[in-house]
PDB file of N, CA and C in Angstrom:
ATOM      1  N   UNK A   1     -32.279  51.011  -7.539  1.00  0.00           N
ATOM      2  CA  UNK A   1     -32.258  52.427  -7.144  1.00  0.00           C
ATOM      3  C   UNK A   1     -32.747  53.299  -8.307  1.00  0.00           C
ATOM      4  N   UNK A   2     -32.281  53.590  -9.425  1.00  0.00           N
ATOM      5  CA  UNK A   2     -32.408  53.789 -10.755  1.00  0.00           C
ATOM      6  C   UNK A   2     -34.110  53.543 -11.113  1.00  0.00           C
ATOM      7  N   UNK A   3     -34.419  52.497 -11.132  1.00  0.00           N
ATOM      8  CA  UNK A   3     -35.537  51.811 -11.438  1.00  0.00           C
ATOM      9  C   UNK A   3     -36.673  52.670 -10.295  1.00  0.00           C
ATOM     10  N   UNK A   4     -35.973  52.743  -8.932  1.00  0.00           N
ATOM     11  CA  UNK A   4     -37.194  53.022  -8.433  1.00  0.00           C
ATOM     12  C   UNK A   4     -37.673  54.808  -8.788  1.00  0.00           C
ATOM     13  N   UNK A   5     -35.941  55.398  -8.848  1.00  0.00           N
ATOM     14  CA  UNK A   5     -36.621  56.939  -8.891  1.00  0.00           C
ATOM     15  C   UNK A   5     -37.191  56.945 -10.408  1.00  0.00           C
ATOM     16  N   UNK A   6     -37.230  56.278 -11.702  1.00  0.00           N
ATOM     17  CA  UNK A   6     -37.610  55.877 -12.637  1.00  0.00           C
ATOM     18  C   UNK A   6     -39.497  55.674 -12.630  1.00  0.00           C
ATOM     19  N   UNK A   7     -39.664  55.044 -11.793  1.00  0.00           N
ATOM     20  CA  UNK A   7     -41.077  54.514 -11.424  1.00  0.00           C
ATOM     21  C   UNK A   7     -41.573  55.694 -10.517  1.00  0.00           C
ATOM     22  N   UNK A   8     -40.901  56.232  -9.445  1.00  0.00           N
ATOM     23  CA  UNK A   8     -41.662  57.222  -8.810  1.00  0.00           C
ATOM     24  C   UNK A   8     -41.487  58.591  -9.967  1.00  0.00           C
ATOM     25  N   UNK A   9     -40.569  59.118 -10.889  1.00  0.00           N
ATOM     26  CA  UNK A   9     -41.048  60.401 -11.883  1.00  0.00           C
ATOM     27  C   UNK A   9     -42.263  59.925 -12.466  1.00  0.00           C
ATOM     28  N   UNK A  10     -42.001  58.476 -13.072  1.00  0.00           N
ATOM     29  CA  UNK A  10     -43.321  58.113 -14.069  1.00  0.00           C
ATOM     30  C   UNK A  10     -44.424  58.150 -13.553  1.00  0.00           C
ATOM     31  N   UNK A  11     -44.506  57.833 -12.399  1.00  0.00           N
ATOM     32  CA  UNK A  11     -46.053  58.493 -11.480  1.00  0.00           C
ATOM     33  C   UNK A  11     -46.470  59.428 -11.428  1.00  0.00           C
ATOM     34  N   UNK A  12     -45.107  60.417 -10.747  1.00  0.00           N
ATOM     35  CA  UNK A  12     -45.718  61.804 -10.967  1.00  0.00           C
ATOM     36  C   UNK A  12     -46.325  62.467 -12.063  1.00  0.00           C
ATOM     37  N   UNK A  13     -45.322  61.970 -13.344  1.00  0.00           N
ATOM     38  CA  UNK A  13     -45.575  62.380 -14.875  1.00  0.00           C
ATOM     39  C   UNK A  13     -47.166  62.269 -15.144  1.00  0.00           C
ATOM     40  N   UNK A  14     -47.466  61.225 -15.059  1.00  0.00           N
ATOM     41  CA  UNK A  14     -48.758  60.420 -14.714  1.00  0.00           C
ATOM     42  C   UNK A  14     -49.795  61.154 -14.630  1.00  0.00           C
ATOM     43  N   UNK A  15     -49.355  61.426 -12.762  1.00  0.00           N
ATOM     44  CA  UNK A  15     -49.946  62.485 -12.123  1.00  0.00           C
ATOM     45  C   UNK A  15     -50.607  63.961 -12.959  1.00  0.00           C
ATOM     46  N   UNK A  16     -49.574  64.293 -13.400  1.00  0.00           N
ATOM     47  CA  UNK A  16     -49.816  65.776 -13.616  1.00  0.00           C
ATOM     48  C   UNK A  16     -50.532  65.763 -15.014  1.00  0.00           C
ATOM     49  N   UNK A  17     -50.186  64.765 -15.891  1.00  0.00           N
ATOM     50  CA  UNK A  17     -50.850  65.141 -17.186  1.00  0.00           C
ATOM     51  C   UNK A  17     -52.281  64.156 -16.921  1.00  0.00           C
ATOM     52  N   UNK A  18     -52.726  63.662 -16.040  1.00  0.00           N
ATOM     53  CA  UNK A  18     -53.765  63.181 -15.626  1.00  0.00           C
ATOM     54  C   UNK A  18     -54.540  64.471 -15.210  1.00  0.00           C
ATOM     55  N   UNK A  19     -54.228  65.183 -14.233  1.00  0.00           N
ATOM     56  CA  UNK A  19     -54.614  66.602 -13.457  1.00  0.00           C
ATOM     57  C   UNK A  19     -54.961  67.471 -14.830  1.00  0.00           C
ATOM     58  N   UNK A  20     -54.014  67.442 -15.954  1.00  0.00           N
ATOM     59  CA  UNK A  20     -53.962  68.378 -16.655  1.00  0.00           C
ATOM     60  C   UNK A  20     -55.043  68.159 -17.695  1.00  0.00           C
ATOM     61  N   UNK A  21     -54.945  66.821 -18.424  1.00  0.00           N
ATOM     62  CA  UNK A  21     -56.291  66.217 -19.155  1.00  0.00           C
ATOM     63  C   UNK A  21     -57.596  66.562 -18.589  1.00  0.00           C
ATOM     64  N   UNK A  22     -57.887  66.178 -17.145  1.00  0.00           N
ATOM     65  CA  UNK A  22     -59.037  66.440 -16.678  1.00  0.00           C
ATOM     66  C   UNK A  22     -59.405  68.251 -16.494  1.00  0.00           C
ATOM     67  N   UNK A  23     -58.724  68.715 -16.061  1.00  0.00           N
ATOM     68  CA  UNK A  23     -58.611  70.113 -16.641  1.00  0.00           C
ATOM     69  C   UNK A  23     -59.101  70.818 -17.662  1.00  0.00           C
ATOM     70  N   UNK A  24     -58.344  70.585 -18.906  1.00  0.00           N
ATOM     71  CA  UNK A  24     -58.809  70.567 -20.443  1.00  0.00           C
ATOM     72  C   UNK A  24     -60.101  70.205 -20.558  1.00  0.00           C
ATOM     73  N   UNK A  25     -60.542  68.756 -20.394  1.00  0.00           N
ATOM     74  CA  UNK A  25     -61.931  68.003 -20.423  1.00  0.00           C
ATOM     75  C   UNK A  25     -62.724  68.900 -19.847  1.00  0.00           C
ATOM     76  N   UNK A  26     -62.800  69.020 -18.609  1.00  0.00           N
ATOM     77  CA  UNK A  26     -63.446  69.524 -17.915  1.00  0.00           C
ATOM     78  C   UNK A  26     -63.626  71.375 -18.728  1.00  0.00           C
ATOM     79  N   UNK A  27     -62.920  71.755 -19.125  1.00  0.00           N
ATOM     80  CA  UNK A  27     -62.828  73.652 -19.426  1.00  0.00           C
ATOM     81  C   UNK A  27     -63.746  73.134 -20.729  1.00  0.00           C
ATOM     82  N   UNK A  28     -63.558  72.214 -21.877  1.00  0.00           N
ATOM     83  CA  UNK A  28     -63.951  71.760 -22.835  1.00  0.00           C
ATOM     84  C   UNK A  28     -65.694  71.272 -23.074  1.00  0.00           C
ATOM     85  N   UNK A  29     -65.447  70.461 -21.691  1.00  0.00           N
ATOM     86  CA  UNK A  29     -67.063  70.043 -21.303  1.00  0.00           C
ATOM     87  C   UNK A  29     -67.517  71.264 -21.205  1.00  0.00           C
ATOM     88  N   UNK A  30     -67.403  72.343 -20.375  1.00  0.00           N
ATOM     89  CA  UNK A  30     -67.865  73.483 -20.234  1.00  0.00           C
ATOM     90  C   UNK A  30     -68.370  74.263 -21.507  1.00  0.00           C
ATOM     91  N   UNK A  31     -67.719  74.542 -21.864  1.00  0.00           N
ATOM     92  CA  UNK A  31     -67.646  75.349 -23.372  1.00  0.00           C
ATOM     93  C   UNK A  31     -68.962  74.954 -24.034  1.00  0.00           C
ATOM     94  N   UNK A  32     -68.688  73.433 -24.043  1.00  0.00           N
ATOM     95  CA  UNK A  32     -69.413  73.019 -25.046  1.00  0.00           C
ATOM     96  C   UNK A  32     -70.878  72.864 -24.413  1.00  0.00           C
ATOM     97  N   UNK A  33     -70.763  72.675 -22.859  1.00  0.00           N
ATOM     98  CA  UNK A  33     -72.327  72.830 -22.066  1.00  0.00           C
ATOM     99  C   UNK A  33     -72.597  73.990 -22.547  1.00  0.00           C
ATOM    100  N   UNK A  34     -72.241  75.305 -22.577  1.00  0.00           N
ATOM    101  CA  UNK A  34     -72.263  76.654 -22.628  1.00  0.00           C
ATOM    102  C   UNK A  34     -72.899  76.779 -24.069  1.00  0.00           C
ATOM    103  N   UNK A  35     -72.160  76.579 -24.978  1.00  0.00           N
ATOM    104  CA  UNK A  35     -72.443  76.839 -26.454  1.00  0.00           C
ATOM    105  C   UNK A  35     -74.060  75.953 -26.838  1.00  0.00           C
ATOM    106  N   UNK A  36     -74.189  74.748 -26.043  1.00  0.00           N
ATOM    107  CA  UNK A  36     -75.542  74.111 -26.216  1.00  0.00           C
ATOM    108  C   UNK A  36     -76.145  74.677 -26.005  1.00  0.00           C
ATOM    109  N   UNK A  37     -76.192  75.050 -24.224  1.00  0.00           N
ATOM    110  CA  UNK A  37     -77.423  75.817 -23.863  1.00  0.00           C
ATOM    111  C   UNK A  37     -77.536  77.103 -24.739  1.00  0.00           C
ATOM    112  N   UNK A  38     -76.576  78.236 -25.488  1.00  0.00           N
ATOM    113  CA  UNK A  38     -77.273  79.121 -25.806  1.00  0.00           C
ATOM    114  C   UNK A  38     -77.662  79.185 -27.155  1.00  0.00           C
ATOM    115  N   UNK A  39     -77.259  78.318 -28.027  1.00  0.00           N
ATOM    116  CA  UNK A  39     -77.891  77.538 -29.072  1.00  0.00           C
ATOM    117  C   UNK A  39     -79.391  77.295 -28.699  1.00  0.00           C
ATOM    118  N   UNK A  40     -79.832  76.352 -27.321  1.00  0.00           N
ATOM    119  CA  UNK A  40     -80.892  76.122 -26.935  1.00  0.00           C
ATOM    120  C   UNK A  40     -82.015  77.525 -27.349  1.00  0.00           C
ATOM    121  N   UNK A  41     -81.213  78.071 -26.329  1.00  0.00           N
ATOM    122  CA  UNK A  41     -81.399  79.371 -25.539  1.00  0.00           C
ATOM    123  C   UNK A  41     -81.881  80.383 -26.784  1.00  0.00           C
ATOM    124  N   UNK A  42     -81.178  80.577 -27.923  1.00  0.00           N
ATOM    125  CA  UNK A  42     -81.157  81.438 -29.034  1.00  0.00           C
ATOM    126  C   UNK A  42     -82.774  80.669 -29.818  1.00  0.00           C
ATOM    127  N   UNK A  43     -82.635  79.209 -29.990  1.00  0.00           N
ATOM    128  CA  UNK A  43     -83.622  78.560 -30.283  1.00  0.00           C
ATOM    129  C   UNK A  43     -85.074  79.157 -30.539  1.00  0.00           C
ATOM    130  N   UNK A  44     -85.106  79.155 -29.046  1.00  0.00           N
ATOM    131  CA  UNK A  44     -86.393  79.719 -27.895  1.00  0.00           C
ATOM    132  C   UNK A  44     -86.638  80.452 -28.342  1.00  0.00           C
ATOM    133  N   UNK A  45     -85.522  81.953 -28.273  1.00  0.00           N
ATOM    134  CA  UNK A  45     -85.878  83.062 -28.578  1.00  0.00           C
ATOM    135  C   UNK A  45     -86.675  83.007 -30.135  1.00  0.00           C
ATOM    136  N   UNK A  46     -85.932  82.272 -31.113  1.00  0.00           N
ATOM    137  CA  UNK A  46     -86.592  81.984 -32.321  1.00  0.00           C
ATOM    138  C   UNK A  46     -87.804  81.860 -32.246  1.00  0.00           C
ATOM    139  N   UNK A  47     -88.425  80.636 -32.388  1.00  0.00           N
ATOM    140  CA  UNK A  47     -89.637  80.553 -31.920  1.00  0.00           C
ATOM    141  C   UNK A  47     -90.449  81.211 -31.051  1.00  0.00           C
ATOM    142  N   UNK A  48     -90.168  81.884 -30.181  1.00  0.00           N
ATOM    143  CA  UNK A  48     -91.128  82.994 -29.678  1.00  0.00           C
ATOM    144  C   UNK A  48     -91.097  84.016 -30.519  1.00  0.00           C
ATOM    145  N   UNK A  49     -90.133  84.743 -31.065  1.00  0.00           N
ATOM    146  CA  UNK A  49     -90.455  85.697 -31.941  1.00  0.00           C
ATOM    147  C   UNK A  49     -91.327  85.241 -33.480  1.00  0.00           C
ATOM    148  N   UNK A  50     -91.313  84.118 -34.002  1.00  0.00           N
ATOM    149  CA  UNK A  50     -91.667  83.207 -34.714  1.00  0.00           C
ATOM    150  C   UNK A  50     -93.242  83.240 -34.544  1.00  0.00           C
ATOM    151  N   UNK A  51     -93.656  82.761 -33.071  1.00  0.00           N
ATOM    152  CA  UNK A  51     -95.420  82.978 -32.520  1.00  0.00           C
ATOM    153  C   UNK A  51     -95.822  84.276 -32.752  1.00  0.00           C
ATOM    154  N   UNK A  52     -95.480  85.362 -32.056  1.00  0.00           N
ATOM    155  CA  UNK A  52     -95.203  86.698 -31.989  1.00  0.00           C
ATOM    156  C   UNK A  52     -95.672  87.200 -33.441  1.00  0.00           C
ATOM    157  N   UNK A  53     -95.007  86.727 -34.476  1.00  0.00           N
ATOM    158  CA  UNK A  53     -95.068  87.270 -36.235  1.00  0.00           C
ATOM    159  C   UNK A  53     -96.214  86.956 -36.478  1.00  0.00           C
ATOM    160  N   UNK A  54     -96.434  85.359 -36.156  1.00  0.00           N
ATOM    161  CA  UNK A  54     -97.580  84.759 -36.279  1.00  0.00           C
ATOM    162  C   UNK A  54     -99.090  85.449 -35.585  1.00  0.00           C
ATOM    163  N   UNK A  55     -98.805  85.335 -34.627  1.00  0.00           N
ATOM    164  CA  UNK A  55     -99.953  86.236 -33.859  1.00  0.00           C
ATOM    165  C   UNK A  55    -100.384  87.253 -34.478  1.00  0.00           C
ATOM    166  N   UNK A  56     -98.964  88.197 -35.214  1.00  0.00           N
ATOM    167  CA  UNK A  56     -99.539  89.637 -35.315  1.00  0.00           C
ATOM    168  C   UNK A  56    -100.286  89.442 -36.245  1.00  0.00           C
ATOM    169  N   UNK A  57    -100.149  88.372 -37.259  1.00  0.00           N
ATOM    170  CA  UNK A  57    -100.781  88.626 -38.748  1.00  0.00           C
ATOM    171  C   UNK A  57    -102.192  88.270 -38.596  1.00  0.00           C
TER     172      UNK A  57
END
């Protein structure tokens, strides 16, 4: 009896910090997709303003 409500919390426990990890990961993955692309993004802008200097001279 003991054992089983024992085994069914530890599932749930399981459960939720499973839900909750992927959560985190997932907000984390984001961020860090986010911060690449505008790193990328800022890049670009570099180098076009970069041609741009170049051109004018």
């Amino acid at each position: 009896m003991i054992l089983q409500i024992v085994k069914d919390t530890s599932h749930i426990f399981s459960m939720i910090v499973s839900s909750c990890f992927r959560k985190v990961v997932g907000k984390r993955i984001l961020m860090i997709g986010l911060f690449v692309s505008m790193r990328l993004f800022e890049a670009d802008a570099m180098v076009e303003m970069l041609m741009r200097m170049l051109n004018n001279i």
